[in-house]
C-alpha atoms as a PDB file:
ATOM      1  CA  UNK A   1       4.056 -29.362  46.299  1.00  0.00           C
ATOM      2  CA  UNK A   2       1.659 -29.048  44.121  1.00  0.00           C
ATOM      3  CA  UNK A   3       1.296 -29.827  40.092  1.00  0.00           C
ATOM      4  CA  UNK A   4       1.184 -26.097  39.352  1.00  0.00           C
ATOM      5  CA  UNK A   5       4.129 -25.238  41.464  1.00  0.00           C
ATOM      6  CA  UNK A   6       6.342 -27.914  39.498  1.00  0.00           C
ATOM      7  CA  UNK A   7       5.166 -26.877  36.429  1.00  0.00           C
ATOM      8  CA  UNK A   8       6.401 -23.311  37.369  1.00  0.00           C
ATOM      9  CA  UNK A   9       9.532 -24.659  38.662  1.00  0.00           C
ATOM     10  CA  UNK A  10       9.613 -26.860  35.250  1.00  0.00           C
ATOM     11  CA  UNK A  11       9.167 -23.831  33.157  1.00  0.00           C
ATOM     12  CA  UNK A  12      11.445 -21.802  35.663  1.00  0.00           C
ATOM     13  CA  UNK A  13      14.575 -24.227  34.718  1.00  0.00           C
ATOM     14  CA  UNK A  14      13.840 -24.251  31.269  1.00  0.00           C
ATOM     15  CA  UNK A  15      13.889 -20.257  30.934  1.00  0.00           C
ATOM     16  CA  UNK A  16      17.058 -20.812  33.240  1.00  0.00           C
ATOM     17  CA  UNK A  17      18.412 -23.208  30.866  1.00  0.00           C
ATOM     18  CA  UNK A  18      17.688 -21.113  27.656  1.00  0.00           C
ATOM     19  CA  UNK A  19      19.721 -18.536  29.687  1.00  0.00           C
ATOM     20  CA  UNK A  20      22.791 -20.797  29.899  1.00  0.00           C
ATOM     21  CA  UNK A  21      23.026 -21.970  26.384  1.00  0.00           C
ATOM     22  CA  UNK A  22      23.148 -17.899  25.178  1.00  0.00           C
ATOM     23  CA  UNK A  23      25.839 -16.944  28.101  1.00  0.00           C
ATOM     24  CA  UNK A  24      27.578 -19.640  26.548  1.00  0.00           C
ATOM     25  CA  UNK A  25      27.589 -18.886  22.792  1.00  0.00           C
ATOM     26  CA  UNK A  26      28.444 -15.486  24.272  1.00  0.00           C
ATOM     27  CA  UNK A  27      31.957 -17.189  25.591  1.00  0.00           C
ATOM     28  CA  UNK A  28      35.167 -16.613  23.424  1.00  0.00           C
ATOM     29  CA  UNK A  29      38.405 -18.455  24.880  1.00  0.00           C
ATOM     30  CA  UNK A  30      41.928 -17.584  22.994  1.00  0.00           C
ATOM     31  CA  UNK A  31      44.887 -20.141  22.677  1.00  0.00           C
ATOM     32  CA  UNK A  32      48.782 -19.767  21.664  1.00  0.00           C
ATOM     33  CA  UNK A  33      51.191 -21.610  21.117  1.00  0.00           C
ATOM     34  CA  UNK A  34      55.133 -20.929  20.209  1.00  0.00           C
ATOM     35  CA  UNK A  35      55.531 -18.232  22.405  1.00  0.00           C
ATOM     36  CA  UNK A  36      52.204 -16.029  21.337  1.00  0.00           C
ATOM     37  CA  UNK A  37      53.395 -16.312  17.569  1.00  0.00           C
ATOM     38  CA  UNK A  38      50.445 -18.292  16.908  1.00  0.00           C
ATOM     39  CA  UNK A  39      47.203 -17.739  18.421  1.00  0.00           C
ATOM     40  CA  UNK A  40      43.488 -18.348  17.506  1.00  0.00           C
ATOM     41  CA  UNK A  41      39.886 -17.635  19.256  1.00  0.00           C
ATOM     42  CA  UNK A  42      36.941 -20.243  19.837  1.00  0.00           C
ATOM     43  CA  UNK A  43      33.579 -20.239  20.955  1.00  0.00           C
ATOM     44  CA  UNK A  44      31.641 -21.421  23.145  1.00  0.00           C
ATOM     45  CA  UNK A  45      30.890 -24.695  21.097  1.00  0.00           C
ATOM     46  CA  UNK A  46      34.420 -25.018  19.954  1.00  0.00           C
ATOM     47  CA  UNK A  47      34.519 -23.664  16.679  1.00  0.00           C
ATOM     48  CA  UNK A  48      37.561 -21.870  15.802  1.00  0.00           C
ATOM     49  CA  UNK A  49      36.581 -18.020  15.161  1.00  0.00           C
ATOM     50  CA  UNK A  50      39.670 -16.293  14.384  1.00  0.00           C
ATOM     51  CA  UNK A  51      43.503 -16.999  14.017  1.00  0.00           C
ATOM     52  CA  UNK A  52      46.483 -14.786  14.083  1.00  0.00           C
ATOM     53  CA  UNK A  53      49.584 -16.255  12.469  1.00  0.00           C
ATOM     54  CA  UNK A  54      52.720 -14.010  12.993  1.00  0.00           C
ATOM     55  CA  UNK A  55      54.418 -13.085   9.945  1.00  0.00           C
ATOM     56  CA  UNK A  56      57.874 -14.152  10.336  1.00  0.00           C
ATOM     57  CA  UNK A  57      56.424 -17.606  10.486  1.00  0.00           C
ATOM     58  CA  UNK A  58      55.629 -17.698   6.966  1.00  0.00           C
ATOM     59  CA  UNK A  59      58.560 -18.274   5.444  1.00  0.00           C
ATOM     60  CA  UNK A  60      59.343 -21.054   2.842  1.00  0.00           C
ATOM     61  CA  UNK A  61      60.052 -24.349   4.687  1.00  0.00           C
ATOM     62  CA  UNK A  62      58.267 -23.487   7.787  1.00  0.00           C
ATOM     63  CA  UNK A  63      54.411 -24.728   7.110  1.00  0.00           C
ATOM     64  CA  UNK A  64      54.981 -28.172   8.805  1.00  0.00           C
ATOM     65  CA  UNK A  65      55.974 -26.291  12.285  1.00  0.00           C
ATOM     66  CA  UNK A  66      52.881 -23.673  11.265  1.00  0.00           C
ATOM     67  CA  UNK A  67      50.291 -26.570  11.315  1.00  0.00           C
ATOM     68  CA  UNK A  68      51.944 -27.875  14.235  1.00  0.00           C
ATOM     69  CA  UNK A  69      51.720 -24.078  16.048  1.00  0.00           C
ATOM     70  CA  UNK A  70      47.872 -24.127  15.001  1.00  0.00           C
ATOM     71  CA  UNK A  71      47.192 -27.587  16.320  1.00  0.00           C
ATOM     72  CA  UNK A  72      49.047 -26.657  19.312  1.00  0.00           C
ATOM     73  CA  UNK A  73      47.008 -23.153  19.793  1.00  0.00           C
ATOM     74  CA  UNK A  74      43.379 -25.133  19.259  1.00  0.00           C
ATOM     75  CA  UNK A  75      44.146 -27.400  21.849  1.00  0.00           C
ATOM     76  CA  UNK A  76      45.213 -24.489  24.114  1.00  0.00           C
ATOM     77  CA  UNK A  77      42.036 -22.834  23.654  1.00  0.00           C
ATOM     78  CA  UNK A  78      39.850 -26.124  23.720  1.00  0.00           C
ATOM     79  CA  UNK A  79      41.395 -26.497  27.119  1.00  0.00           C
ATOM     80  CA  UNK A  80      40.278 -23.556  28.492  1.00  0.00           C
ATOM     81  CA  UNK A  81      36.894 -23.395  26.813  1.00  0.00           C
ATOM     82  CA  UNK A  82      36.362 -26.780  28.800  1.00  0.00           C
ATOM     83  CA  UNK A  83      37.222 -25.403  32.000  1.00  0.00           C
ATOM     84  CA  UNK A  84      35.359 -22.173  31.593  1.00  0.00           C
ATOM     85  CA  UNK A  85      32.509 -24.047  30.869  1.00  0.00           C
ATOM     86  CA  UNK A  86      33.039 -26.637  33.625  1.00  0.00           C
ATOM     87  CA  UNK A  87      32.996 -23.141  35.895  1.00  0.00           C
ATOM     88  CA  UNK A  88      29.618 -21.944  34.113  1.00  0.00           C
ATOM     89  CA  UNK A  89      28.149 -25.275  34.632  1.00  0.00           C
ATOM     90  CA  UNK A  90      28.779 -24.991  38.146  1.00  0.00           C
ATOM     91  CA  UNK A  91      27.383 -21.624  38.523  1.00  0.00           C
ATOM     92  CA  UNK A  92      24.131 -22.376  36.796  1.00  0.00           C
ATOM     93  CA  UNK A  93      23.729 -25.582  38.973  1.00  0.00           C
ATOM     94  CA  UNK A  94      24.347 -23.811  42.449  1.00  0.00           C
ATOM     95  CA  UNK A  95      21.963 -21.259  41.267  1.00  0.00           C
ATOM     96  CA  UNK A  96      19.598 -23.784  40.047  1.00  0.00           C
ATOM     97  CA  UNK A  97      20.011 -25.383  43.512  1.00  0.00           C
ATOM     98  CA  UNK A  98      21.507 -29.045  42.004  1.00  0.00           C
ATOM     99  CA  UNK A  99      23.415 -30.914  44.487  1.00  0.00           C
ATOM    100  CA  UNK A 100      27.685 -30.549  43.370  1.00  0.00           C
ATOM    101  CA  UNK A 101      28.886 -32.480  40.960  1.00  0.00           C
ATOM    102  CA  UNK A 102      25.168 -33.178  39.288  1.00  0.00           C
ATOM    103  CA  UNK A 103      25.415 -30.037  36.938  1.00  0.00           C
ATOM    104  CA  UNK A 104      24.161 -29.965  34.183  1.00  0.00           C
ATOM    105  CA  UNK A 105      26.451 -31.406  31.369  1.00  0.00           C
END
């Protein structure tokens, strides 16, 4: 192999790459918690994009179990965002030709 082919290659993962990181700020995960009466969106990098709080849970009293139901819905959806992404990242590096388990991440 020459120096031009791995600078094509080079150039070829980095477009690849570039690719990735998009299809992943493309990625929206949702998370719930107490029975769908709490639930809230994140991203691909985690942050929190949108929450739906049922009504009847605001009701005088209640906020401690409401910050518990939101805590409880973000790490609901942070699980899943990892594992979709674990998934992506294996995609990418079987299409990128990386051995399994070197990925990317």
């Amino acid at each position: 192999m020459d120096m031009r082919e791995i600078m094509e290659q080079a150039r070829a993962m980095q477009e690849k790459a570039v690719e990735l990181q998009r299809v992943m700020a493309d990625i929206e995960v949702d998370g719930q918690s107490g029975g769908g009466l709490v639930r809230i969106t994140l991203t691909g990098s985690g942050v929190l994009k949108r929450t739906h709080i049922d009504p009847s849970l605001i009701a005088p009293g209640e906020r401690e179990i409401l910050e518990d139901l939101i805590v409880a819905a973000h790490a609901d959806a942070k699980t899943k965002l990892d594992v979709r992404l674990a998934e992506e990242m294996k995609t990418v590096a079987g299409k990128l030709g990386l051995p399994p388990g070197l990925g990317l991440g």
